[in-house]
Protein backbone atom coordinates (compact mmCIF):
# COMPACT_ATOMS: atom_id res chain seq x y z
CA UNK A 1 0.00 0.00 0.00
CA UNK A 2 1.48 3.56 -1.11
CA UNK A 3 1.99 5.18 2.00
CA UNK A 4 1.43 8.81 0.75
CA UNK A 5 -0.71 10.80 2.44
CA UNK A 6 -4.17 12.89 1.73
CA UNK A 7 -2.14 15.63 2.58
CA UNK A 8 0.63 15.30 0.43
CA UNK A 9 -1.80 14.88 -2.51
CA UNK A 10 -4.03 17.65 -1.63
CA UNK A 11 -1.23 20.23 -2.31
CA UNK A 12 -1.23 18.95 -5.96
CA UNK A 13 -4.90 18.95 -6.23
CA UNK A 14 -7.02 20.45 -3.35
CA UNK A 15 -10.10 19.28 -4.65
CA UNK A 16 -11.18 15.83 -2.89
CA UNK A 17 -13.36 14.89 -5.65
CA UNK A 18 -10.76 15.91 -8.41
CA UNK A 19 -8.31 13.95 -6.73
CA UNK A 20 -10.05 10.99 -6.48
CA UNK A 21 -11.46 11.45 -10.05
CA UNK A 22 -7.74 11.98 -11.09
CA UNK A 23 -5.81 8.99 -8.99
CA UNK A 24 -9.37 6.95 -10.65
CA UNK A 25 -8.50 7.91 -14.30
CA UNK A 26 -5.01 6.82 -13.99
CA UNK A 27 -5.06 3.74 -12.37
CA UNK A 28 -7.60 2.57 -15.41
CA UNK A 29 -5.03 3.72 -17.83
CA UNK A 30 -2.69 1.84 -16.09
CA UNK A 31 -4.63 -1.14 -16.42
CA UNK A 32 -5.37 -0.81 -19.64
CA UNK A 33 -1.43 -1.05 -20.92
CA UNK A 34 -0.11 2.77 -20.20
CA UNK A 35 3.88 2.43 -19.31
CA UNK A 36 4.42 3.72 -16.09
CA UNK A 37 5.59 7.42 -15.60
CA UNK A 38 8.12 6.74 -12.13
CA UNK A 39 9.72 3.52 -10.98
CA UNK A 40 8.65 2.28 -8.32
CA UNK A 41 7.80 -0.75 -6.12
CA UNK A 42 3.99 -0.82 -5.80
CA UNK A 43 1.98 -3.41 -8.24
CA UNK A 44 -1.47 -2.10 -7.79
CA UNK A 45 -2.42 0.52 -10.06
CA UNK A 46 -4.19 2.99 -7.72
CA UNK A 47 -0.56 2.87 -5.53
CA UNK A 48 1.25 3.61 -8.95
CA UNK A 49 -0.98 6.89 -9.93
CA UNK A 50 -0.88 8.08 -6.56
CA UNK A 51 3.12 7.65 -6.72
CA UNK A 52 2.30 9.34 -10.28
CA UNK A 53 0.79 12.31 -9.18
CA UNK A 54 2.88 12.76 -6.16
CA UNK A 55 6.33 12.94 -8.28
CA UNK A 56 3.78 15.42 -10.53
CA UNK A 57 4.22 13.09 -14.04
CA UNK A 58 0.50 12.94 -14.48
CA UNK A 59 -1.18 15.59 -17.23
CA UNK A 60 -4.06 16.25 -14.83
CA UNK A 61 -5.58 18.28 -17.36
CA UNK A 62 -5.22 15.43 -20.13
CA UNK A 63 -6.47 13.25 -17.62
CA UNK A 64 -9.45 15.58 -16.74
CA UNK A 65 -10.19 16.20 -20.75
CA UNK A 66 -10.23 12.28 -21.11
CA UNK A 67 -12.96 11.91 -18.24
CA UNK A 68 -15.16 14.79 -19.19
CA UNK A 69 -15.76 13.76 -22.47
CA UNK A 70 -16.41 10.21 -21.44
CA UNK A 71 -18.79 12.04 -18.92
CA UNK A 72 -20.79 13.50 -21.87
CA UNK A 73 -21.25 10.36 -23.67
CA UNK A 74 -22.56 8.46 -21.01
CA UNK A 75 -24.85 11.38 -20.54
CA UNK A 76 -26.16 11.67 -24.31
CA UNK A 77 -26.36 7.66 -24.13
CA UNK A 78 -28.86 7.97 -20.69
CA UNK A 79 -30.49 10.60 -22.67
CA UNK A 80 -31.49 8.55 -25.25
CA UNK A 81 -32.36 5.86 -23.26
CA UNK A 82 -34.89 7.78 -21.24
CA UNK A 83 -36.24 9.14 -24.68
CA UNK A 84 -37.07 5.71 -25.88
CA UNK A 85 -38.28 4.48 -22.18
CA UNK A 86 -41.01 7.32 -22.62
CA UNK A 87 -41.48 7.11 -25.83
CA UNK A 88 -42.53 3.46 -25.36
CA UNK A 89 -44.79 4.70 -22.35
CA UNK A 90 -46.82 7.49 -24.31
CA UNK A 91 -47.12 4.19 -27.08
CA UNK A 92 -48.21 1.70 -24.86
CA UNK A 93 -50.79 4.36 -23.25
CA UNK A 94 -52.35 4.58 -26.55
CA UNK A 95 -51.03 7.91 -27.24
CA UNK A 96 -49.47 6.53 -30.34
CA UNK A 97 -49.32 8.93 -33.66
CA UNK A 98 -51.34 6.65 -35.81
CA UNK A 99 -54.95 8.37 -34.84
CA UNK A 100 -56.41 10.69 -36.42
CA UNK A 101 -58.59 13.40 -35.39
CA UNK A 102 -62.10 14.00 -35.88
CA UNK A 103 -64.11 16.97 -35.76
């Protein structure tokens, strides 16, 4: 276990959330197949990014780019899946486009 401290990381990046977010991002690159960016002894890849980001070789902002936009997707792809969900509710209600109106 990296033995780095909240504190230590919070001077790099105050924000808790960010952090976490950050040390998060990393680690999944890591276990993806991304090289390392320091040598050190740790195996697990959340001890590596936090060893990353300590000995500042992480592109936060890359990192932060990379996990907005995956953000966004995931929101246009709930988006659409509520669509459909209602659309198939106003259907099956019998509010369906196929009547006509009569005067």
């Amino acid at each position: 276990m990296n033995p780095r401290s909240f504190d230590d990381l919070s001077k790099i990046i105050p924000n808790k959330f960010l952090l976490t977010m950050v040390i998060a991002a990393r680690a999944k690159q890591l276990e993806k197949g991304a090289e390392k960016k320091v040598e050190c002894p740790y195996t697990n890849s959340i001890d590596i990014a936090i060893e990353e980001l300590y000995h500042r070789k992480l592109d936060i902002k890359m990192i932060l780019d990379g996990f907005e936009e995956k953000l966004k997707k995931e929101a246009v792809l709930n988006l659409e899946i509520q669509s459909r969900t209602l659309d198939n509710t106003f259907t099956a209600a019998g509010h369906g486009g196929s009547e006509t109106e009569t005067e």
